[in-house]
N, C-alpha and C. Protein backbone atom coordinates (compact mmCIF):
# COMPACT_ATOMS: atom_id res chain seq x y z
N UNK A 1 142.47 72.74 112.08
CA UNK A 1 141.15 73.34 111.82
C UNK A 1 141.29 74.34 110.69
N UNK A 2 140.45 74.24 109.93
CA UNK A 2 140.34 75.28 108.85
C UNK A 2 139.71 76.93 109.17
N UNK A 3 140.64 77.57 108.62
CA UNK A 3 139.69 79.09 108.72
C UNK A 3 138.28 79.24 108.83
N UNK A 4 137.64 78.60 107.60
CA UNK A 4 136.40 79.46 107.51
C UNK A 4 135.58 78.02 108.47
N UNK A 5 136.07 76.95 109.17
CA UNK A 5 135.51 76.62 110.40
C UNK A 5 135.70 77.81 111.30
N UNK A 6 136.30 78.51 111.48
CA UNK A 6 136.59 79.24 112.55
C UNK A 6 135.51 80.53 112.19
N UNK A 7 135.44 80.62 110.92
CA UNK A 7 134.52 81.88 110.84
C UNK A 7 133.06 81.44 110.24
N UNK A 8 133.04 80.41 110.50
CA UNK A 8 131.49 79.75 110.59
C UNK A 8 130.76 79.65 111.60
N UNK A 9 131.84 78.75 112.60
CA UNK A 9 131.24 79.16 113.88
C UNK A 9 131.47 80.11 114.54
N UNK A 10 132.24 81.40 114.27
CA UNK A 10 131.79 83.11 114.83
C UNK A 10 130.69 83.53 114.16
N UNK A 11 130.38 82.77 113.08
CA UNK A 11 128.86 83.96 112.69
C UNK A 11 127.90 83.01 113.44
N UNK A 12 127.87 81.88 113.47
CA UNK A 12 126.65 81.07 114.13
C UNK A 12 126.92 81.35 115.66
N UNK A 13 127.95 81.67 116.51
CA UNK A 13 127.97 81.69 117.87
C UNK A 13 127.38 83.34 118.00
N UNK A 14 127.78 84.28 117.08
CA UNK A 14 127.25 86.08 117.04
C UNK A 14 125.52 85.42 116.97
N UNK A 15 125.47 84.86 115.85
CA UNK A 15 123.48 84.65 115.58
C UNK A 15 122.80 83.97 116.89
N UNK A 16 123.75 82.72 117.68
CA UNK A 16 123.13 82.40 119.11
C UNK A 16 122.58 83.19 120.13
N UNK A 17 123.91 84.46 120.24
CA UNK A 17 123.75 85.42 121.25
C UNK A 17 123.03 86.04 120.82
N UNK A 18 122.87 86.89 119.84
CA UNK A 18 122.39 87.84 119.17
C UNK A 18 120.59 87.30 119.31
N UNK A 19 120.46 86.46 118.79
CA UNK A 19 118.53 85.89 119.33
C UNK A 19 118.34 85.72 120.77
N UNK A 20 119.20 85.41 121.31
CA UNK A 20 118.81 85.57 122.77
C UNK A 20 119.28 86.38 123.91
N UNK A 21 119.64 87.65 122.92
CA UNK A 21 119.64 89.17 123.89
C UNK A 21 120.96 88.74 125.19
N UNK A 22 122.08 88.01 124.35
CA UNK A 22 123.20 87.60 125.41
C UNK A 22 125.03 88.58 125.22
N UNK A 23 124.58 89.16 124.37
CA UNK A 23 125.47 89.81 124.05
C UNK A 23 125.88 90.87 125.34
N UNK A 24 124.93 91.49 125.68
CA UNK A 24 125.66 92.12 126.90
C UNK A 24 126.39 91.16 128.11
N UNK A 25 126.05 90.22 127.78
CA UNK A 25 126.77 89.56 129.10
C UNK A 25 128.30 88.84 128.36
N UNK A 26 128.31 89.07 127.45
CA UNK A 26 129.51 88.25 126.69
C UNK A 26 130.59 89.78 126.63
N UNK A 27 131.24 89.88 127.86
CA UNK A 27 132.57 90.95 127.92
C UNK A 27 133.43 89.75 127.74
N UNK A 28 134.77 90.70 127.48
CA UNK A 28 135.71 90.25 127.22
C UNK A 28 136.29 89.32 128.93
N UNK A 29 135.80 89.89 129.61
CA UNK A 29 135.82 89.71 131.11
C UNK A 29 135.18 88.34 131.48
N UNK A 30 134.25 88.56 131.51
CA UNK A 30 133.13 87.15 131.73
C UNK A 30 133.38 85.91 130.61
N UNK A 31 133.79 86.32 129.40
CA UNK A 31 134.32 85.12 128.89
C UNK A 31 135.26 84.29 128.95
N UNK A 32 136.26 85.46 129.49
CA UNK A 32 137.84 85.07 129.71
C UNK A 32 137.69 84.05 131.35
N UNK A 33 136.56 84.90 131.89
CA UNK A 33 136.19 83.95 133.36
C UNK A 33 135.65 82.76 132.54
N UNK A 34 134.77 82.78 131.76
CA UNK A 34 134.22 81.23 131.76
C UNK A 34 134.98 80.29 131.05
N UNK A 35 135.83 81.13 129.83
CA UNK A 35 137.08 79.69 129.36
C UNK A 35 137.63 79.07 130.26
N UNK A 36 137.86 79.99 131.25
CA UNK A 36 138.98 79.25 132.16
C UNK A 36 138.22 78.35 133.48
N UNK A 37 136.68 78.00 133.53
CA UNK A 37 136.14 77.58 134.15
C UNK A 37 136.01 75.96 133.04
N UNK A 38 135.35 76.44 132.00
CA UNK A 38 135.84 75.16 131.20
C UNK A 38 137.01 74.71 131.10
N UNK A 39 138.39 75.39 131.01
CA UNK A 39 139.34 74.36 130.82
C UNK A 39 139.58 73.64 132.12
N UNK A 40 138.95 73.91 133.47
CA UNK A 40 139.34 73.49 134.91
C UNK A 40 138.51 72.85 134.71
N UNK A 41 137.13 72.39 133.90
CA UNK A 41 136.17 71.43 134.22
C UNK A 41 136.90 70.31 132.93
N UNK A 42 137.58 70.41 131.99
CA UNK A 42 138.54 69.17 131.06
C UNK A 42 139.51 68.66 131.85
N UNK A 43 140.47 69.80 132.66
CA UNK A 43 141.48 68.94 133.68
C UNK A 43 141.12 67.87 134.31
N UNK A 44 139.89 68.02 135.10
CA UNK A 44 139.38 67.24 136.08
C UNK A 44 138.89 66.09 135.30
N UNK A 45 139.01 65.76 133.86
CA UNK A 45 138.76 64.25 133.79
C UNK A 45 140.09 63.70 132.92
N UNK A 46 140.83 64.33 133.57
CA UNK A 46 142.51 63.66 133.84
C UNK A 46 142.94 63.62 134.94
N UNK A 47 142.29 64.35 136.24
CA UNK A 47 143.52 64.43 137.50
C UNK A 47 143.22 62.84 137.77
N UNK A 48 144.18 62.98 138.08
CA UNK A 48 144.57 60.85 139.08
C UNK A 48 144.66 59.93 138.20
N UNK A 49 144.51 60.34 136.90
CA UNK A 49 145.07 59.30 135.35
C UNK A 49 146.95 59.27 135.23
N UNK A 50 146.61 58.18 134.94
CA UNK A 50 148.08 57.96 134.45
C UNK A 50 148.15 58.47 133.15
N UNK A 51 149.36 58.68 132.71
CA UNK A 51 149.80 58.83 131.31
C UNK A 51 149.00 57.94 130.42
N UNK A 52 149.11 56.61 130.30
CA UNK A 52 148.59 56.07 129.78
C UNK A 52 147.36 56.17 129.80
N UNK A 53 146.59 56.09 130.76
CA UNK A 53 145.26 56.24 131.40
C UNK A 53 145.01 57.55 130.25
N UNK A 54 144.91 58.41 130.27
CA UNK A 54 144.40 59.91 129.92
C UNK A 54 144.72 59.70 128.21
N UNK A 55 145.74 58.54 127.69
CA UNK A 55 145.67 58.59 126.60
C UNK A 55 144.56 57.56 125.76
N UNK A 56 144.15 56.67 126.13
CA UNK A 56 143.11 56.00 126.29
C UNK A 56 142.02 55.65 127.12
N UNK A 57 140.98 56.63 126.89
CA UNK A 57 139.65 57.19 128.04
C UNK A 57 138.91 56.54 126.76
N UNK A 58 138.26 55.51 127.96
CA UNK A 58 136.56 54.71 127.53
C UNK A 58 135.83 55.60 126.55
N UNK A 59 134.96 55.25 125.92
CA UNK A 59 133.92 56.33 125.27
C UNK A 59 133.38 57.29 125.57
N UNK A 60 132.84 56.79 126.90
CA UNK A 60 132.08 57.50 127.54
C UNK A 60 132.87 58.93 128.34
N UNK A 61 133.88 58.79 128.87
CA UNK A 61 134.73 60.02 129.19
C UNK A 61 135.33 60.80 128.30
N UNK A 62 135.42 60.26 127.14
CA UNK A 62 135.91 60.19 125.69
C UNK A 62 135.07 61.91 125.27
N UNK A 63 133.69 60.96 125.22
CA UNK A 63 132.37 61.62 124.94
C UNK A 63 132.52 63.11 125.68
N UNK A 64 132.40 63.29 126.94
CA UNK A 64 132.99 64.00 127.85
C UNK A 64 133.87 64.88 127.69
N UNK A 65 134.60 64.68 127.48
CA UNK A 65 136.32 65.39 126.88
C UNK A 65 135.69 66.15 125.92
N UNK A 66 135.11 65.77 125.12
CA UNK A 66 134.72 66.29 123.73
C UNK A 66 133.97 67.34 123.77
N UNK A 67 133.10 67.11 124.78
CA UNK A 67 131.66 68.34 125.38
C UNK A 67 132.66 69.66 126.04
N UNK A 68 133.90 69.23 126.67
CA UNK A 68 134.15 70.16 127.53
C UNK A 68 135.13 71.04 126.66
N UNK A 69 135.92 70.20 125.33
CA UNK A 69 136.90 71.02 124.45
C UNK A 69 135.70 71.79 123.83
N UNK A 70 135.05 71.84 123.14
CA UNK A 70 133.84 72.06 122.52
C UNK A 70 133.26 73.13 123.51
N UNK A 71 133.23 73.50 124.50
CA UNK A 71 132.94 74.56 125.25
C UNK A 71 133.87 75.58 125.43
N UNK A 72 135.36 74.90 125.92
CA UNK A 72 136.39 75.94 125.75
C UNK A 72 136.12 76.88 124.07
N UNK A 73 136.12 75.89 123.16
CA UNK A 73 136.49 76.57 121.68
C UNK A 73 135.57 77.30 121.89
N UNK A 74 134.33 77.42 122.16
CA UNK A 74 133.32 78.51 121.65
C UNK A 74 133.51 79.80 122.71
N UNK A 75 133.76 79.69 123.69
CA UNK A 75 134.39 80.94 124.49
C UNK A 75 135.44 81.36 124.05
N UNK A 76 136.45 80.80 123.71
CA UNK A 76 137.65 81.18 122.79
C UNK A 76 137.26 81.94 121.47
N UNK A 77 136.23 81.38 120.60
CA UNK A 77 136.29 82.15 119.42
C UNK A 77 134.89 83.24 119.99
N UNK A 78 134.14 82.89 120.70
CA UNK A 78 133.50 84.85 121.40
C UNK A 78 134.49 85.73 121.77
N UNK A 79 135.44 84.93 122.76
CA UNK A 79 135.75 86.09 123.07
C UNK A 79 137.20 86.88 122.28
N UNK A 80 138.16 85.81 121.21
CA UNK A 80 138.31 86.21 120.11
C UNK A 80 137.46 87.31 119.34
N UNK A 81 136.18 87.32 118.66
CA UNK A 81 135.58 88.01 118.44
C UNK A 81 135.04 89.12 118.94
N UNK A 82 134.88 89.30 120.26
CA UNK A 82 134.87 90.70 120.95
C UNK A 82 135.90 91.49 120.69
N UNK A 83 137.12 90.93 121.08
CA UNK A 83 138.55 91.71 120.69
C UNK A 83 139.00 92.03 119.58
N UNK A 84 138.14 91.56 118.66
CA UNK A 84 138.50 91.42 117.01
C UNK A 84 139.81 90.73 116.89
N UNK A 85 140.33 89.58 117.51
CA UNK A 85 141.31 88.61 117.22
C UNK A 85 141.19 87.86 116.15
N UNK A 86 141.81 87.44 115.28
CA UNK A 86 141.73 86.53 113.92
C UNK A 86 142.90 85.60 114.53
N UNK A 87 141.64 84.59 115.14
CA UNK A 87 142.62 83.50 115.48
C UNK A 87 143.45 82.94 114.86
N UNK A 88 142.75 82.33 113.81
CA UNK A 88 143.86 81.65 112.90
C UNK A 88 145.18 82.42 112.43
N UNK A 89 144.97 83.71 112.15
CA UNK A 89 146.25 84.54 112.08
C UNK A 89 147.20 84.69 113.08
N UNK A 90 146.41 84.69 114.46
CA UNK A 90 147.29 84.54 115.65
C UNK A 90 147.59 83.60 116.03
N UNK A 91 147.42 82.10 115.73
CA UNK A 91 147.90 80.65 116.08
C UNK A 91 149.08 81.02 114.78
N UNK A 92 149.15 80.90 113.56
CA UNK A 92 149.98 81.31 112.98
C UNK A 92 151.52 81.75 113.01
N UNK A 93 151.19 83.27 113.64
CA UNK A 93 152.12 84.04 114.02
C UNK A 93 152.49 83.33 115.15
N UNK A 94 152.05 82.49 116.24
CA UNK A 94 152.95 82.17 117.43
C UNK A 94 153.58 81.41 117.33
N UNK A 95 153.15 80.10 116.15
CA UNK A 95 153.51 78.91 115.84
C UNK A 95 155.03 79.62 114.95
N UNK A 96 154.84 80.38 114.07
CA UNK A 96 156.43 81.23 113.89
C UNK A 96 157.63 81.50 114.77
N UNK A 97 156.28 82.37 115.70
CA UNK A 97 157.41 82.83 117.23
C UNK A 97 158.12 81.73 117.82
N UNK A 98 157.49 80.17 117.98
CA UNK A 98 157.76 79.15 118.79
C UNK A 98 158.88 78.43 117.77
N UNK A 99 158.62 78.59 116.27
CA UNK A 99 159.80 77.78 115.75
C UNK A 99 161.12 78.36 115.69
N UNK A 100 160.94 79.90 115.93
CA UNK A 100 162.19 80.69 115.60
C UNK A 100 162.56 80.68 116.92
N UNK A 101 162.27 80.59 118.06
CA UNK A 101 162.52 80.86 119.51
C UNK A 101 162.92 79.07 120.16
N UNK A 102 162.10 78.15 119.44
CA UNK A 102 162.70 76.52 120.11
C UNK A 102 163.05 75.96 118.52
N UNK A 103 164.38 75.94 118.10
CA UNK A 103 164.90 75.50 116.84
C UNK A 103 165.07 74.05 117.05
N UNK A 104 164.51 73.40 116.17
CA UNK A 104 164.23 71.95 116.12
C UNK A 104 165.86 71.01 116.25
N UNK A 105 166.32 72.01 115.90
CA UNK A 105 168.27 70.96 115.77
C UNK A 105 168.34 71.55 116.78
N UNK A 106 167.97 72.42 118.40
CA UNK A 106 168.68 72.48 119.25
C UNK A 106 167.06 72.05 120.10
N UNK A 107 166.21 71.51 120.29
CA UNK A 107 165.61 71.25 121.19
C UNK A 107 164.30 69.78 121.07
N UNK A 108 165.06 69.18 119.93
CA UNK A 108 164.09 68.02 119.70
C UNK A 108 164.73 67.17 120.56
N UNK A 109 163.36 66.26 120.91
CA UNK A 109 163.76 65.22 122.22
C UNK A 109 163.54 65.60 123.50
N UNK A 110 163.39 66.85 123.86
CA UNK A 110 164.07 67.37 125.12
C UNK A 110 162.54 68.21 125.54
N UNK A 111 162.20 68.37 126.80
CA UNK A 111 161.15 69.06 127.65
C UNK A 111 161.35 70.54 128.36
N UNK A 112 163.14 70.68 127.78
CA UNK A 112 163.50 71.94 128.83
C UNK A 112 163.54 72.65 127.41
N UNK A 113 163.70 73.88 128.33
CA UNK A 113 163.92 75.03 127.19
C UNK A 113 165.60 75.19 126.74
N UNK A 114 165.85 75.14 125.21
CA UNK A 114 167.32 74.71 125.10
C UNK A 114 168.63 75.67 125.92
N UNK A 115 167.70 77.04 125.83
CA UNK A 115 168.79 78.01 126.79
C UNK A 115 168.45 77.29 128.83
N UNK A 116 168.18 76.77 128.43
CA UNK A 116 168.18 75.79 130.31
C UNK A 116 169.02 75.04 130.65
N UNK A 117 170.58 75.28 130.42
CA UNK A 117 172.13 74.29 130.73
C UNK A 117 171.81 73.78 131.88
């Protein structure tokens, strides 16, 4: 995803709330509750899929999937924006943390963490 996607839709998700007097209800609290109500409503159209299964979903669940990532992201970048988080700077920096912390010549191939003998 590109930056100024990310800061396109924070000014259009601020202008949503902002016309319909929703801003007080958008804490850092209540959002952090409702991401995590959306990502439990995306699980649930994987539980009882197979691997395979979950990697090829019909259209129509397809469709689905799409509505429910699409809900996570916009609670993610509100409530990013309450905190004044610059996501993209902070996917960034972790994606650093994760290459310097799982080094590709000691943990490609593998599901464990390489300090896990």
């Amino acid at each position: 995803m590109h930056e100024d996607s990310l800061l396109t839709l924070r000014e259009r998700l601020r202008r949503f709330a902002r016309e319909r007097e929703w801003d007080r209800f958008h804490s850092p609290k209540n959002l952090s509750m409702a991401l995590i109500a959306e990502a439990a409503e995306l699980v649930e159209h994987f539980q009882w899929l197979t691997e395979r299964e979950s990697s090829a979903l019909p259209d129509r669940k397809l469709r689905e999937v799409e509505t429910e990532l699409a809900d996570i992201l916009i609670y993610l970048i509100r409530l990013a924006d309450k905190l004044g988080v610059d996501l993209a700077a902070a996917a960034h920096h972790k994606i650093a943390d994760n290459e310097s912390k799982y080094p590709a010549a000691k943990v490609r191939g593998s599901a464990t963490k390489y300090t896990d003998d």
